[in-house]
PDB file of N, CA and C in Angstrom:
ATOM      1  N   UNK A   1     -36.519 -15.620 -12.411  1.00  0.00           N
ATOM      2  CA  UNK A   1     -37.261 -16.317 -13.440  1.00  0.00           C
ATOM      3  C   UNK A   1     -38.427 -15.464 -13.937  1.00  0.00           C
ATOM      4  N   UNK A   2     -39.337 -14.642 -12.954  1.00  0.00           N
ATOM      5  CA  UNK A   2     -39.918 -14.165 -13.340  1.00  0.00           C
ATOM      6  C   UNK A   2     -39.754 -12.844 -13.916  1.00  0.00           C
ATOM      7  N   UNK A   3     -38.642 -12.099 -13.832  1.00  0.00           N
ATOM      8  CA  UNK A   3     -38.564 -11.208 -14.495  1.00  0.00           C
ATOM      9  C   UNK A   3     -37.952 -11.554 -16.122  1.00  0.00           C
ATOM     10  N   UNK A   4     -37.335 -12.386 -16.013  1.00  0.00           N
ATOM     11  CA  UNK A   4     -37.373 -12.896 -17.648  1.00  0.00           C
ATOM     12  C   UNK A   4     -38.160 -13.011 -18.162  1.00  0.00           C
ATOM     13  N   UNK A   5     -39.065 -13.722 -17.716  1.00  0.00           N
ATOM     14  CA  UNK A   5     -40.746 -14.322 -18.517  1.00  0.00           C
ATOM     15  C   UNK A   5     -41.135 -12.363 -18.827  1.00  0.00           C
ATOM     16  N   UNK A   6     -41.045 -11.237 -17.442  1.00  0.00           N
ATOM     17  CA  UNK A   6     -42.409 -10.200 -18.036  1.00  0.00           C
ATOM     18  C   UNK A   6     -41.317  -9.367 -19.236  1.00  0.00           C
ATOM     19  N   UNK A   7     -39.858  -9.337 -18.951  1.00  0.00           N
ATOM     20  CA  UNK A   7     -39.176  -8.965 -20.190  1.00  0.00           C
ATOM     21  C   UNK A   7     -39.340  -9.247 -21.333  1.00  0.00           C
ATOM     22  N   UNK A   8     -39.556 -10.786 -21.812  1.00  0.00           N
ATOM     23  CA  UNK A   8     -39.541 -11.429 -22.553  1.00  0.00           C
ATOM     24  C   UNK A   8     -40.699 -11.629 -23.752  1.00  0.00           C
ATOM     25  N   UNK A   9     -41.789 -10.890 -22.662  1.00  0.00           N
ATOM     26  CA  UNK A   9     -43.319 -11.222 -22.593  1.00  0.00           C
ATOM     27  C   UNK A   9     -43.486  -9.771 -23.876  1.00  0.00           C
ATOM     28  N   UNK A  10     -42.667  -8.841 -23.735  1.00  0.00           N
ATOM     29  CA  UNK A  10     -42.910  -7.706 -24.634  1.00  0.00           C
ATOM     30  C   UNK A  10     -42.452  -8.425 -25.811  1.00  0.00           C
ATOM     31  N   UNK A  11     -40.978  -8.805 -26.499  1.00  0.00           N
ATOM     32  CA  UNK A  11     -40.904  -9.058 -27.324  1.00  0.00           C
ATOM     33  C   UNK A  11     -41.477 -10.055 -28.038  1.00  0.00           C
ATOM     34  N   UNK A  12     -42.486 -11.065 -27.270  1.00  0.00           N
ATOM     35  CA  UNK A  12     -43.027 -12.102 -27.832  1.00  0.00           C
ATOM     36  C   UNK A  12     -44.190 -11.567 -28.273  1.00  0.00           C
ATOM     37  N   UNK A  13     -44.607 -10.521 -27.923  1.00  0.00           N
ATOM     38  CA  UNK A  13     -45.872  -9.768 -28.277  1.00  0.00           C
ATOM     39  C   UNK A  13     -45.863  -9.045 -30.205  1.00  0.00           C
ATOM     40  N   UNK A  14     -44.700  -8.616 -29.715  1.00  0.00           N
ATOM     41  CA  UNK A  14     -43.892  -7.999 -30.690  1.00  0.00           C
ATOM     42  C   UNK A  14     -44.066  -8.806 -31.978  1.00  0.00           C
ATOM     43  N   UNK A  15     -43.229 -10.250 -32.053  1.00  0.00           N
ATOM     44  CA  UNK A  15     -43.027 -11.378 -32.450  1.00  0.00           C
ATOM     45  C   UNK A  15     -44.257 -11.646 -33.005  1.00  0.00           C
ATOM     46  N   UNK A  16     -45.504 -11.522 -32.039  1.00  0.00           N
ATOM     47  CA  UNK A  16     -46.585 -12.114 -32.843  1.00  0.00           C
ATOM     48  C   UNK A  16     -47.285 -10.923 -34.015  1.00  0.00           C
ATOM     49  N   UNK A  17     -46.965  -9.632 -33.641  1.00  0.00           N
ATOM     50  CA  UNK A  17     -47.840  -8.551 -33.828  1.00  0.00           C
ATOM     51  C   UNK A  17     -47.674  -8.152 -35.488  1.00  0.00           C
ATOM     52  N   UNK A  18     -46.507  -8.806 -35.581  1.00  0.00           N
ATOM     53  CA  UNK A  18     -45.353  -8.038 -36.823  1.00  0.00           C
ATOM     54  C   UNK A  18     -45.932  -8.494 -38.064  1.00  0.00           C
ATOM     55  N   UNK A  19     -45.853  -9.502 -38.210  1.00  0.00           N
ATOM     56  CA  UNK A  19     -46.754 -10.570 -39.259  1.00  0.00           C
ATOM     57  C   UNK A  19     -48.355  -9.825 -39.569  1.00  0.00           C
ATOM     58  N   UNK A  20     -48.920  -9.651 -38.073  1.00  0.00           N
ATOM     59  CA  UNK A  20     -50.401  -9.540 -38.210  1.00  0.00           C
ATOM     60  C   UNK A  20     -50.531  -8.837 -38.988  1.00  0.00           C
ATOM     61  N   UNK A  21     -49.668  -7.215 -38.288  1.00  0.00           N
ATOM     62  CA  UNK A  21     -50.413  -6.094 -38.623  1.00  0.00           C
ATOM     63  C   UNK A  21     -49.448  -5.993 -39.820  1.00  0.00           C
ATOM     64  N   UNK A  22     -48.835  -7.008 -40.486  1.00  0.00           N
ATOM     65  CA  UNK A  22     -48.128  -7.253 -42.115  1.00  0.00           C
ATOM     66  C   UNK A  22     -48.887  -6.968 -42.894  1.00  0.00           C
ATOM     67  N   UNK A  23     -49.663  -8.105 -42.441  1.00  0.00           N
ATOM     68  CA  UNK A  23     -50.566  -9.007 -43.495  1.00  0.00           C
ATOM     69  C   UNK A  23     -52.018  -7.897 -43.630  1.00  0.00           C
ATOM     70  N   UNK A  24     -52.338  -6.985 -42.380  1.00  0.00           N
ATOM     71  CA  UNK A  24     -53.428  -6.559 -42.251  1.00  0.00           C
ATOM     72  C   UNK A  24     -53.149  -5.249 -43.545  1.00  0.00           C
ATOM     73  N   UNK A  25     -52.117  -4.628 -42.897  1.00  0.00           N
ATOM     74  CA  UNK A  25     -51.816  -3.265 -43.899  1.00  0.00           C
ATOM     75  C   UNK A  25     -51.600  -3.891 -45.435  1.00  0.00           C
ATOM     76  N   UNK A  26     -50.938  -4.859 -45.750  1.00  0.00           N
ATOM     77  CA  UNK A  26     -51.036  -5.371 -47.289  1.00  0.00           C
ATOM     78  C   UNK A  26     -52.506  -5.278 -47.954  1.00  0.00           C
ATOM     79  N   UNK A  27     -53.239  -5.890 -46.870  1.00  0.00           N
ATOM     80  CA  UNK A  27     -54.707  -6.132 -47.494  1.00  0.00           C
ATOM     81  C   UNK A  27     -55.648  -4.632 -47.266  1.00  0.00           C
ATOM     82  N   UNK A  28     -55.403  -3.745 -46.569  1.00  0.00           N
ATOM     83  CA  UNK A  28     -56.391  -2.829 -46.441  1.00  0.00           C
ATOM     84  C   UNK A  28     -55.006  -1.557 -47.473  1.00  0.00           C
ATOM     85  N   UNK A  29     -54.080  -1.923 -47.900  1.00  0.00           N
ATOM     86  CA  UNK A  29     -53.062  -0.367 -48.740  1.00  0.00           C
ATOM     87  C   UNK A  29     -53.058   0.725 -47.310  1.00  0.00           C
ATOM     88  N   UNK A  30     -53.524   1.460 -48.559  1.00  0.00           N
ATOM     89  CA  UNK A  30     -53.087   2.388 -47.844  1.00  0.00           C
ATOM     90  C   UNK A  30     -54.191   3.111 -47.046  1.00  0.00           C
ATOM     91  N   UNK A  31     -54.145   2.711 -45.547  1.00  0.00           N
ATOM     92  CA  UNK A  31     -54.997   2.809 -44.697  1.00  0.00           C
ATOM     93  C   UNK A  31     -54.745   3.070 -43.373  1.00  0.00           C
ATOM     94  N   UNK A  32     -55.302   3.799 -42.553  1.00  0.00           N
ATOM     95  CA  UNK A  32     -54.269   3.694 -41.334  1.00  0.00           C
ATOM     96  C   UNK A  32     -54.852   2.882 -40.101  1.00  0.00           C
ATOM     97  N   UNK A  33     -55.934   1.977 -40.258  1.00  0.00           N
ATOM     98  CA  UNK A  33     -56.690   1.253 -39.960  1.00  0.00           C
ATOM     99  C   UNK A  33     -55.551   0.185 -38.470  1.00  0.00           C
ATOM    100  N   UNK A  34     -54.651  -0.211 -39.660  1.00  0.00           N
ATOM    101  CA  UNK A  34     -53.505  -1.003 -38.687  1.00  0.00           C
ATOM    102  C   UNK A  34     -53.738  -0.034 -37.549  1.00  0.00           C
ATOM    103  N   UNK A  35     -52.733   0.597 -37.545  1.00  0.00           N
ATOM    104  CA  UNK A  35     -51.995   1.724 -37.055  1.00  0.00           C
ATOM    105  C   UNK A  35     -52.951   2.696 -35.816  1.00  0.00           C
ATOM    106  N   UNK A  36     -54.307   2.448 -36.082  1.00  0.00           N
ATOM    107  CA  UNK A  36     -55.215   2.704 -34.818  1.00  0.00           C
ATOM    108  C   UNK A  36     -55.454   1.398 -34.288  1.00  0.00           C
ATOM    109  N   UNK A  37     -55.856   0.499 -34.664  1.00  0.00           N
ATOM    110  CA  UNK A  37     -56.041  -0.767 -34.240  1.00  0.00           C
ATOM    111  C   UNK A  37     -54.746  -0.809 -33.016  1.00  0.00           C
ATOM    112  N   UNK A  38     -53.681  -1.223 -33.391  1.00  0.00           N
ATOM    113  CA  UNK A  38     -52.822  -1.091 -32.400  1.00  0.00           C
ATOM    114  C   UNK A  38     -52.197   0.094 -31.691  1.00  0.00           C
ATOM    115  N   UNK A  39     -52.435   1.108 -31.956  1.00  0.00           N
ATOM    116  CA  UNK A  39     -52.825   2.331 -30.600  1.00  0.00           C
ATOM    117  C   UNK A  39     -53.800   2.164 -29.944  1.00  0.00           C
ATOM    118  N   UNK A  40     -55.085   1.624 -29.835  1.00  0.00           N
ATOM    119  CA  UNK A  40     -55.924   1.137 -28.888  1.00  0.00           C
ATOM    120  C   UNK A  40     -55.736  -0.019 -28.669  1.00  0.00           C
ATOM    121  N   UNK A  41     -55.395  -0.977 -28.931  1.00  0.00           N
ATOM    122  CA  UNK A  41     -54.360  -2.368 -27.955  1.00  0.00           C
ATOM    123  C   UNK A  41     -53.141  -1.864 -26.965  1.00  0.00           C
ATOM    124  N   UNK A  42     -52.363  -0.757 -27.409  1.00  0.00           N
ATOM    125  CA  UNK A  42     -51.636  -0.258 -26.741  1.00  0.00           C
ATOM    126  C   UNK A  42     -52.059   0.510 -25.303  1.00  0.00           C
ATOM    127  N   UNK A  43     -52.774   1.255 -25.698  1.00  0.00           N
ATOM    128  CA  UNK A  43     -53.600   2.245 -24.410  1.00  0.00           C
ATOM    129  C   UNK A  43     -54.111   1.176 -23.695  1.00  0.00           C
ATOM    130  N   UNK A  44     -55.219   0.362 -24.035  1.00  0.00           N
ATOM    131  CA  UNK A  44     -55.361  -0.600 -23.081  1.00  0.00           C
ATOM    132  C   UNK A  44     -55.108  -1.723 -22.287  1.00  0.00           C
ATOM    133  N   UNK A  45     -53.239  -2.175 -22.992  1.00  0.00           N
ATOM    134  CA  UNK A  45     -52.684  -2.855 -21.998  1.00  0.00           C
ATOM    135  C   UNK A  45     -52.158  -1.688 -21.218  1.00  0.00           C
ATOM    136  N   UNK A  46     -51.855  -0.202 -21.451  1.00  0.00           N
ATOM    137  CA  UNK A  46     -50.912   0.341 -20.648  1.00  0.00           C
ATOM    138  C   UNK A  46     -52.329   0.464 -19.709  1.00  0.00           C
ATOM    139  N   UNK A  47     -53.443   0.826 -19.403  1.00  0.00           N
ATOM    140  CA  UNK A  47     -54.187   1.092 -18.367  1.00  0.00           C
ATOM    141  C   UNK A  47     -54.192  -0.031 -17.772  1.00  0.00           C
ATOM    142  N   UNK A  48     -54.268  -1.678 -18.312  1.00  0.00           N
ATOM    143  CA  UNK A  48     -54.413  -2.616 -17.485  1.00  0.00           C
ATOM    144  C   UNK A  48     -53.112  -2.793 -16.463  1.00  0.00           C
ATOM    145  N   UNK A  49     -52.165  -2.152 -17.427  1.00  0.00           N
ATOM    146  CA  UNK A  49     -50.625  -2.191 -16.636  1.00  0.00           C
ATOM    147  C   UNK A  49     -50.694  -1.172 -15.561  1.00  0.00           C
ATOM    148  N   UNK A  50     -50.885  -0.119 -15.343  1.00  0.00           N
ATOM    149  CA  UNK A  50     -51.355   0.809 -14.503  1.00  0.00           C
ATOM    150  C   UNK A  50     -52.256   0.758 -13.391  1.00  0.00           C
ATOM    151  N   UNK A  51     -52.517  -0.413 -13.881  1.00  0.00           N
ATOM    152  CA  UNK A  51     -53.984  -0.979 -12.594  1.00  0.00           C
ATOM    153  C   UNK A  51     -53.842  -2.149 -12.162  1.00  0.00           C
ATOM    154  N   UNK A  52     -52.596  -2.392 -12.230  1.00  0.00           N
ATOM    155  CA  UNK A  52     -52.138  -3.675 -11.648  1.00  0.00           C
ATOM    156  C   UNK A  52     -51.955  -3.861 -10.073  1.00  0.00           C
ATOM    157  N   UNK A  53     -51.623  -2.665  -9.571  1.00  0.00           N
ATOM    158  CA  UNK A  53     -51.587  -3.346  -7.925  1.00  0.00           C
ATOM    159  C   UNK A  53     -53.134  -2.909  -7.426  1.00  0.00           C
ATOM    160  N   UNK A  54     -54.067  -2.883  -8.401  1.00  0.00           N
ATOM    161  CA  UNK A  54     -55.186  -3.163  -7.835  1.00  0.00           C
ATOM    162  C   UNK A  54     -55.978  -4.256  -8.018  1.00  0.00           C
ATOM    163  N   UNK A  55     -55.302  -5.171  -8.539  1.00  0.00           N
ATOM    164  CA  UNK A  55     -55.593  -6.484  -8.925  1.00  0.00           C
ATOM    165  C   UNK A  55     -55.060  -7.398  -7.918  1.00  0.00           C
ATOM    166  N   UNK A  56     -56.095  -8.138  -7.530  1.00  0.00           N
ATOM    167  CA  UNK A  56     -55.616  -8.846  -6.206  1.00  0.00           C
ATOM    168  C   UNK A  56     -54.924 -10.566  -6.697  1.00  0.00           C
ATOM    169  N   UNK A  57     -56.101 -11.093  -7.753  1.00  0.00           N
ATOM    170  CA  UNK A  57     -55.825 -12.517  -7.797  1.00  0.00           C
ATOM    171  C   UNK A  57     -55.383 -11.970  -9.565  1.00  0.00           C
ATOM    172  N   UNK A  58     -53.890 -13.592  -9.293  1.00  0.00           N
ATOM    173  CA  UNK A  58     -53.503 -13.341 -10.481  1.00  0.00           C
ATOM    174  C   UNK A  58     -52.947 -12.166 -10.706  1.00  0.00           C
ATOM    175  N   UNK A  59     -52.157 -11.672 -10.305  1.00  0.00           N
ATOM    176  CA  UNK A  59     -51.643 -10.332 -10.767  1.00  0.00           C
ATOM    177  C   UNK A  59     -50.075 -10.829 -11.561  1.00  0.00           C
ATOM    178  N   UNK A  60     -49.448 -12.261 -11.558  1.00  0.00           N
ATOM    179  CA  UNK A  60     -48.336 -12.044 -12.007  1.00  0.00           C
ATOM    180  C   UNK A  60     -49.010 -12.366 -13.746  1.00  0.00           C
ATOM    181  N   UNK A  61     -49.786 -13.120 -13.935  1.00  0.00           N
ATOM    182  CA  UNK A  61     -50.538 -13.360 -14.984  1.00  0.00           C
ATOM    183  C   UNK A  61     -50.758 -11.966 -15.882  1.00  0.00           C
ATOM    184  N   UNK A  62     -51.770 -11.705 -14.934  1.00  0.00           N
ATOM    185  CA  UNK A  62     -52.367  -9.961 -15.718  1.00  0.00           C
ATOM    186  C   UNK A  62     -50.619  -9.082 -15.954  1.00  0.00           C
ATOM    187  N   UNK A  63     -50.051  -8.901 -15.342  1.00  0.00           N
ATOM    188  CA  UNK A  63     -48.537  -8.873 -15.497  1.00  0.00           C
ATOM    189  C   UNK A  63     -47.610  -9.068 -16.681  1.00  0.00           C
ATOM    190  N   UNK A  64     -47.877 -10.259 -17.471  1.00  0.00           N
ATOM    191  CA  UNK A  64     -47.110 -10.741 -18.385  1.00  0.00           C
ATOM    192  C   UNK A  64     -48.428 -10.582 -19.352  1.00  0.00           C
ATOM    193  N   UNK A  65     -49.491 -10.536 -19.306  1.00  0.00           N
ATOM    194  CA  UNK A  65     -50.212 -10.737 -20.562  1.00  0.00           C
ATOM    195  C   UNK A  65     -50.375  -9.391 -20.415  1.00  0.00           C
ATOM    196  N   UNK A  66     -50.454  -8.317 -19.929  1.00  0.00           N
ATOM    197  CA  UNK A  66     -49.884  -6.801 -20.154  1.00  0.00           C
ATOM    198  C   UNK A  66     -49.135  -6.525 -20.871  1.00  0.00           C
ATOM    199  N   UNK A  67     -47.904  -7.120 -20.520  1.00  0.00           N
ATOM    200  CA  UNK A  67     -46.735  -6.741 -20.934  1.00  0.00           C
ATOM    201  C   UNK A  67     -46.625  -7.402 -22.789  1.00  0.00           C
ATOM    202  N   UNK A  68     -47.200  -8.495 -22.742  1.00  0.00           N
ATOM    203  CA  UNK A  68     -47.541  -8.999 -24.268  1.00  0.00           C
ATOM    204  C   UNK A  68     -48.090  -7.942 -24.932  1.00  0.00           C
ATOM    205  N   UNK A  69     -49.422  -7.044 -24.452  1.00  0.00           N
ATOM    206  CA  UNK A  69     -50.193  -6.880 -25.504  1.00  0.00           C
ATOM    207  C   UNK A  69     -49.902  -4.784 -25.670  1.00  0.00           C
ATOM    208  N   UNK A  70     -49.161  -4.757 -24.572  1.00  0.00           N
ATOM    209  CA  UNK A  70     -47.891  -3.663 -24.584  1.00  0.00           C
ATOM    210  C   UNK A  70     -47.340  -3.856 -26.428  1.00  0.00           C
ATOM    211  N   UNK A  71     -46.812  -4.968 -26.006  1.00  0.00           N
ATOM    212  CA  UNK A  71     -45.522  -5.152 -27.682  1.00  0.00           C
ATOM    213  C   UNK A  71     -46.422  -5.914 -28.545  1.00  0.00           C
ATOM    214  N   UNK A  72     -47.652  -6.638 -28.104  1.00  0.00           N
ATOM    215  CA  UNK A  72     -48.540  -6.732 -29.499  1.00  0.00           C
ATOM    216  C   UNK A  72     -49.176  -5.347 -30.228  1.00  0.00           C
ATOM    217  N   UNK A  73     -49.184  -4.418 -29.240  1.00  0.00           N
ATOM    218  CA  UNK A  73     -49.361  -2.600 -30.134  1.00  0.00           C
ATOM    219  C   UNK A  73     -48.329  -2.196 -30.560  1.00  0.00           C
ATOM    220  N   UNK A  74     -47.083  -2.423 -29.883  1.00  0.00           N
ATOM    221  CA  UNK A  74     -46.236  -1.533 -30.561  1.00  0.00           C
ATOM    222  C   UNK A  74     -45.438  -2.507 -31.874  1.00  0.00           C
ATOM    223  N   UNK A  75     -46.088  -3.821 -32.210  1.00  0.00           N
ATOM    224  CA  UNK A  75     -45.779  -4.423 -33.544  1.00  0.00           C
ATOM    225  C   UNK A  75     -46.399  -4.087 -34.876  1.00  0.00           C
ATOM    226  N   UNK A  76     -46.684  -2.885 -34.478  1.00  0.00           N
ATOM    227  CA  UNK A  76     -47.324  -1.932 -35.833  1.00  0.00           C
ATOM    228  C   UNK A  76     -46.072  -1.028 -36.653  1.00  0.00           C
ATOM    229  N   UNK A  77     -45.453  -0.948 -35.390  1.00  0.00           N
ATOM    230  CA  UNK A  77     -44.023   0.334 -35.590  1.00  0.00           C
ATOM    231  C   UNK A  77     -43.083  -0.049 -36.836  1.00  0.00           C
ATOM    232  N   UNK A  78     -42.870  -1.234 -36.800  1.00  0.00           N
ATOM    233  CA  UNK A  78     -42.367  -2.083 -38.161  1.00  0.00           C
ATOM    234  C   UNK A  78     -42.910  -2.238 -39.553  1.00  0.00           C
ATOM    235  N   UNK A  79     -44.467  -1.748 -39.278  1.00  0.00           N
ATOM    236  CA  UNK A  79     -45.046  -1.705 -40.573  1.00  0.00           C
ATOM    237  C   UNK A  79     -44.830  -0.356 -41.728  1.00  0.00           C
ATOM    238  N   UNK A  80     -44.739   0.663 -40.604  1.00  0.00           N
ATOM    239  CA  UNK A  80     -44.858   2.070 -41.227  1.00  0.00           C
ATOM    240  C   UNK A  80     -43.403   2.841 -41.002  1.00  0.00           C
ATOM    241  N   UNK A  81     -42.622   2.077 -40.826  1.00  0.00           N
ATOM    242  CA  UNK A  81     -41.241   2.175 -41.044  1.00  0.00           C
ATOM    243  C   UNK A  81     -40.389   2.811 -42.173  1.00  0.00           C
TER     244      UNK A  81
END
């Protein structure tokens, strides 16, 4: 069960990210503003992901909301496609 949920947990990130960073790049043109924005969402779920077995309480939590904000950065990739 739980490995469905942290699988799952990327593409829902994804899911939310796609729209955002839509709507963000429409309104700023041509800018690459998106496109750093979510390279630093990215870097810092991958360090929180990286520092996970040093997390004592809550680690399946920090786990899946990692893994969200993993694929809430990489829902930029669709914009500049």
């Amino acid at each position: 069960d739980l490995l469905g949920w942290v699988v799952a947990s990327y593409s829902i990130g994804q899911l939310i990210a796609s729209p955002v960073f839509g709507k963000m790049a429409n309104w700023l043109g041509r800018s690459r503003d998106p496109l750093v924005v979510s390279l630093i969402i990215n870097i810092l779920a991958n360090i929180l992901y990286a520092y996970l077995e040093d997390i004592q309480h809550s680690r399946v939590i920090c786990l899946i909301a990692a893994r969200t904000l993993i694929g809430f950065g990489a829902g930029s990739s669709f914009c500049y496609t």
